[in-house]
C-alpha atoms as a PDB file:
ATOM      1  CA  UNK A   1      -3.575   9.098  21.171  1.00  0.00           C
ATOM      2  CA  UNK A   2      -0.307   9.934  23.090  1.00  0.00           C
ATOM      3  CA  UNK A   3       1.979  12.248  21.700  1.00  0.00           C
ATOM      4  CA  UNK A   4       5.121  10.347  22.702  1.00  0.00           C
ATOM      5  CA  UNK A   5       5.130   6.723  22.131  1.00  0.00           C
ATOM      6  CA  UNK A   6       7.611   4.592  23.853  1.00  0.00           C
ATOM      7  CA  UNK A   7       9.349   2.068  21.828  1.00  0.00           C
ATOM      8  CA  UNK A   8      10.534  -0.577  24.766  1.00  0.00           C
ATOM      9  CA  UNK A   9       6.893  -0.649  26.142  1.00  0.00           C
ATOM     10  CA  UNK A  10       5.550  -1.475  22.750  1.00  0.00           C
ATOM     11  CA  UNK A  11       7.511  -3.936  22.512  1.00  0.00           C
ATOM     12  CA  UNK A  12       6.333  -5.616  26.145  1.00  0.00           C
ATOM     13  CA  UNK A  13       2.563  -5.662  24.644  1.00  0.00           C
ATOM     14  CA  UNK A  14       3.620  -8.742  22.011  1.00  0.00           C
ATOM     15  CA  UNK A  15       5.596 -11.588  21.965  1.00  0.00           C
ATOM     16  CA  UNK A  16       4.471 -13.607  18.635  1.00  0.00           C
ATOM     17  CA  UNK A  17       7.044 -12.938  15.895  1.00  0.00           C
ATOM     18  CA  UNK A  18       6.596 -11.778  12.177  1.00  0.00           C
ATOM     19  CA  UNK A  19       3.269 -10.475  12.857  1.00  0.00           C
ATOM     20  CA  UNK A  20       3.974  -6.469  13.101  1.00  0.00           C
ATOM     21  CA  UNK A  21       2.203  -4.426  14.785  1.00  0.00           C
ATOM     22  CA  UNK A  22       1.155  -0.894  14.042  1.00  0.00           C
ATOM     23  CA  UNK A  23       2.357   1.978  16.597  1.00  0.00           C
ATOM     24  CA  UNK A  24       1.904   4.818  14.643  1.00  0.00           C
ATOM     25  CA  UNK A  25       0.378   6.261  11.539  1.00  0.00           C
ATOM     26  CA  UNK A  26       2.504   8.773   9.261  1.00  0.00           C
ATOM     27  CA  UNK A  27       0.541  10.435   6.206  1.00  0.00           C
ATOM     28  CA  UNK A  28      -0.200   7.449   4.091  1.00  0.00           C
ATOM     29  CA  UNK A  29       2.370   5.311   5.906  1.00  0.00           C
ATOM     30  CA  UNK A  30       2.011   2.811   9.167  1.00  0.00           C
ATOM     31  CA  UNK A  31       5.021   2.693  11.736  1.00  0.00           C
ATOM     32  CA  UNK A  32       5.030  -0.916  12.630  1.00  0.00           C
ATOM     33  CA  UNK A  33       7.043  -3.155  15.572  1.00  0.00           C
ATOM     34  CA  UNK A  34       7.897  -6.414  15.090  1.00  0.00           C
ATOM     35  CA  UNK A  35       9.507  -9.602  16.833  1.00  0.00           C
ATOM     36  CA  UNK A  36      11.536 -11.813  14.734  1.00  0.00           C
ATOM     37  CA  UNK A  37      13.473 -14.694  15.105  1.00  0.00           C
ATOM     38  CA  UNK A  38      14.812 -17.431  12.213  1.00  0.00           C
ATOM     39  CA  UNK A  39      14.533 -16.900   8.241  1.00  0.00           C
ATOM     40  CA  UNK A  40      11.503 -15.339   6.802  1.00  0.00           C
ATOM     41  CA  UNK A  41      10.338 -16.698   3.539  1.00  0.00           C
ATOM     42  CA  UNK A  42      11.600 -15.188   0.206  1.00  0.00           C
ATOM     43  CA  UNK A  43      10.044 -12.037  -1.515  1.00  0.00           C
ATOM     44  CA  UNK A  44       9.691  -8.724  -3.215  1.00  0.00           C
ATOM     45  CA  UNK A  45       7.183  -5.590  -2.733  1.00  0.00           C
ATOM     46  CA  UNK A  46       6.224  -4.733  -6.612  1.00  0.00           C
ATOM     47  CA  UNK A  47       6.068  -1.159  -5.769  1.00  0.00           C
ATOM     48  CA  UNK A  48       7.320  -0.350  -2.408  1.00  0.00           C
ATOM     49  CA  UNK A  49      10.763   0.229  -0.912  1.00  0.00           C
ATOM     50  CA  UNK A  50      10.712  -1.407   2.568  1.00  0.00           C
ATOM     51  CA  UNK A  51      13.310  -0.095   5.765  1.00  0.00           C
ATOM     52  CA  UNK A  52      14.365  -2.166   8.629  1.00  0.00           C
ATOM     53  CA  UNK A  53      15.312  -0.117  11.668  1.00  0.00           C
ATOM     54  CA  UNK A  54      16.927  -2.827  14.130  1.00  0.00           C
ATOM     55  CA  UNK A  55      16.419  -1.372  17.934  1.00  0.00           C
ATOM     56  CA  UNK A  56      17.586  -4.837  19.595  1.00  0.00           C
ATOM     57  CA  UNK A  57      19.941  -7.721  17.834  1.00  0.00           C
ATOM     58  CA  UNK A  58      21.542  -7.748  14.334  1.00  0.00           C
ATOM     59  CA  UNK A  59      19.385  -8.998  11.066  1.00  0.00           C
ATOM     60  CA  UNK A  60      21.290 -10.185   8.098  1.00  0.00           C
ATOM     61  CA  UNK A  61      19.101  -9.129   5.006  1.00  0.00           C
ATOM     62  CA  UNK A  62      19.723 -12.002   2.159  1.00  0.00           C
ATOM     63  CA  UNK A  63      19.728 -11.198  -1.453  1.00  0.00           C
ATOM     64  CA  UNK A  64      20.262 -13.656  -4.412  1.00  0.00           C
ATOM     65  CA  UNK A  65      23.736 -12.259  -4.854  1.00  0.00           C
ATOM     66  CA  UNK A  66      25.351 -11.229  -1.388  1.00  0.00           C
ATOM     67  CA  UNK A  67      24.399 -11.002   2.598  1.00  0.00           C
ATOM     68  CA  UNK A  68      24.244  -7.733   4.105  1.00  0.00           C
ATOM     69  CA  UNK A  69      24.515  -7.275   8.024  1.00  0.00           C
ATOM     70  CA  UNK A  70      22.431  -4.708  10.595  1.00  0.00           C
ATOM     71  CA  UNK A  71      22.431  -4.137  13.854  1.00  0.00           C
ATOM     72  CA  UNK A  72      21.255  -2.143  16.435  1.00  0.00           C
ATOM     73  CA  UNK A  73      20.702   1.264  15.539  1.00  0.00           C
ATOM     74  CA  UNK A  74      20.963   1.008  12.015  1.00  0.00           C
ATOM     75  CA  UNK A  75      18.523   0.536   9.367  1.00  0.00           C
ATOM     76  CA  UNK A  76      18.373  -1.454   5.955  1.00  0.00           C
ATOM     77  CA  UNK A  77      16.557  -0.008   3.022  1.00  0.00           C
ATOM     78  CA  UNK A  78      15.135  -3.141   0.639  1.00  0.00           C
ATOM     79  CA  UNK A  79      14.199  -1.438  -3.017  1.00  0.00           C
ATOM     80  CA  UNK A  80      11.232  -2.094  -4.570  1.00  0.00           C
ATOM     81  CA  UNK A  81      11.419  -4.955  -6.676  1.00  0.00           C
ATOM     82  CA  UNK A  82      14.178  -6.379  -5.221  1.00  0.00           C
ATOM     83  CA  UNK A  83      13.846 -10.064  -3.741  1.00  0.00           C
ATOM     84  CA  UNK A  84      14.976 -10.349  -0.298  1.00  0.00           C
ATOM     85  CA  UNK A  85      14.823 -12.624   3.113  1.00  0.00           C
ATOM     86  CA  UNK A  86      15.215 -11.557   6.661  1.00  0.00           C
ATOM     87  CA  UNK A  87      17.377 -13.551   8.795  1.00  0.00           C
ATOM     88  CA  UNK A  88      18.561 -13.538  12.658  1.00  0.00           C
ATOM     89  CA  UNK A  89      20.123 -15.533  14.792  1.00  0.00           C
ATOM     90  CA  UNK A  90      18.040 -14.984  17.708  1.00  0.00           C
ATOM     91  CA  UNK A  91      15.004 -12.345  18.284  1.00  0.00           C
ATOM     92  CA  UNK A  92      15.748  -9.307  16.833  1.00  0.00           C
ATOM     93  CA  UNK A  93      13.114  -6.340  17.479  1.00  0.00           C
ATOM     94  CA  UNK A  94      12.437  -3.860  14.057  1.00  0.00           C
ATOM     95  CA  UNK A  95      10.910  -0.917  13.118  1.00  0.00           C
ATOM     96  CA  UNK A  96       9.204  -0.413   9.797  1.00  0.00           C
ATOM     97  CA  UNK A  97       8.264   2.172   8.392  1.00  0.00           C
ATOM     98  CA  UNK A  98       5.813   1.586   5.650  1.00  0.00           C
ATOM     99  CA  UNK A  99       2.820   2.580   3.216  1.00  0.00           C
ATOM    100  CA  UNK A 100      -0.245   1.451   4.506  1.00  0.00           C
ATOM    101  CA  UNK A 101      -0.899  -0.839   1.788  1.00  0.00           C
ATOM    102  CA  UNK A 102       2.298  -2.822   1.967  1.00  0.00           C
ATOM    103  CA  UNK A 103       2.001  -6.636   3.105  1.00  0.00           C
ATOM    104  CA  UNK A 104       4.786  -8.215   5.094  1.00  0.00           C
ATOM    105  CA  UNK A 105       5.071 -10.679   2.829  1.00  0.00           C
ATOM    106  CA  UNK A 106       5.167  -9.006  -0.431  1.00  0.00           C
ATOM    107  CA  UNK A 107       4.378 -11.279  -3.267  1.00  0.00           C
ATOM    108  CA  UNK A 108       4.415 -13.883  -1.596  1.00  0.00           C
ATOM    109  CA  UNK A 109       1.491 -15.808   0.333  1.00  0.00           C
ATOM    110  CA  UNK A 110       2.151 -18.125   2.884  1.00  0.00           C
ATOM    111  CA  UNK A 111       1.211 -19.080   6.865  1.00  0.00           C
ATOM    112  CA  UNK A 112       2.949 -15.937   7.902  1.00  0.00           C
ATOM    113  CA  UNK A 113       0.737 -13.592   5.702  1.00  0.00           C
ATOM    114  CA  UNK A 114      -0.757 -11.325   8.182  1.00  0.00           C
ATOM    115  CA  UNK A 115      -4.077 -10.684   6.271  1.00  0.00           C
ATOM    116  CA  UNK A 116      -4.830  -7.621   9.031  1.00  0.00           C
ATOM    117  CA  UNK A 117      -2.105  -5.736  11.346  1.00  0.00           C
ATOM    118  CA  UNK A 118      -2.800  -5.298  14.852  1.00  0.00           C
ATOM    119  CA  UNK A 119      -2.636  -2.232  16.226  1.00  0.00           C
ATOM    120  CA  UNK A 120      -0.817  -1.818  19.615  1.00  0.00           C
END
């Protein structure tokens, strides 16, 4: 494994979108990429909090009670528990930074449940 791992050429290896992929691994966490375009489907991680760096394009995280806006070079932190949908207008590239165990989807199972992440 390299020791430096360059984001932009990551990013070149995939184009499908909400299917991350895993860069890195970080004690009991996986550093994921991921392409994303549209609305993602509703849902909550029971017990993990789940960040959204944004390296390219702006993501507007949707809550039940308010919008909140990110864009490049800044990151949203989701809470555990709390029920959320990712939104862009356009493809947005993201970083997460997660615990191994942690589905995309959350609670929720649907055609974009990636059962096994890819790693790139």
């Amino acid at each position: 494994m390299s020791d430096v791992i360059n984001i932009a050429e990551k990013f070149t290896q995939f184009s499908d979108q909400w299917s991350p992929k895993i860069v890195a691994d970080l004690n009991d966490s996986h550093i994921k990429l991921a392409k994303i375009e549209g609305e993602f489907v509703w849902h909550h991680h029971e017990h993990e909090d789940e960040m959204f760096l944004i390296i390219k394009g702006t993501l507007h995280m949707q809550y039940r009670d308010r919008t909140v806006t990110a864009r490049e070079g800044e990151f949203i932190v989701v809470p555990k528990g709390v029920e959320h949908c990712p939104k862009t207008e356009g493809e947005v590239h993201i970083m997460l930074i997660e615990p191994k165990s942690t589905l995309h989807t959350g609670d929720t199972v649907s055609e974009r449940t990636v059962k096994e992440y890819q790693r790139i």
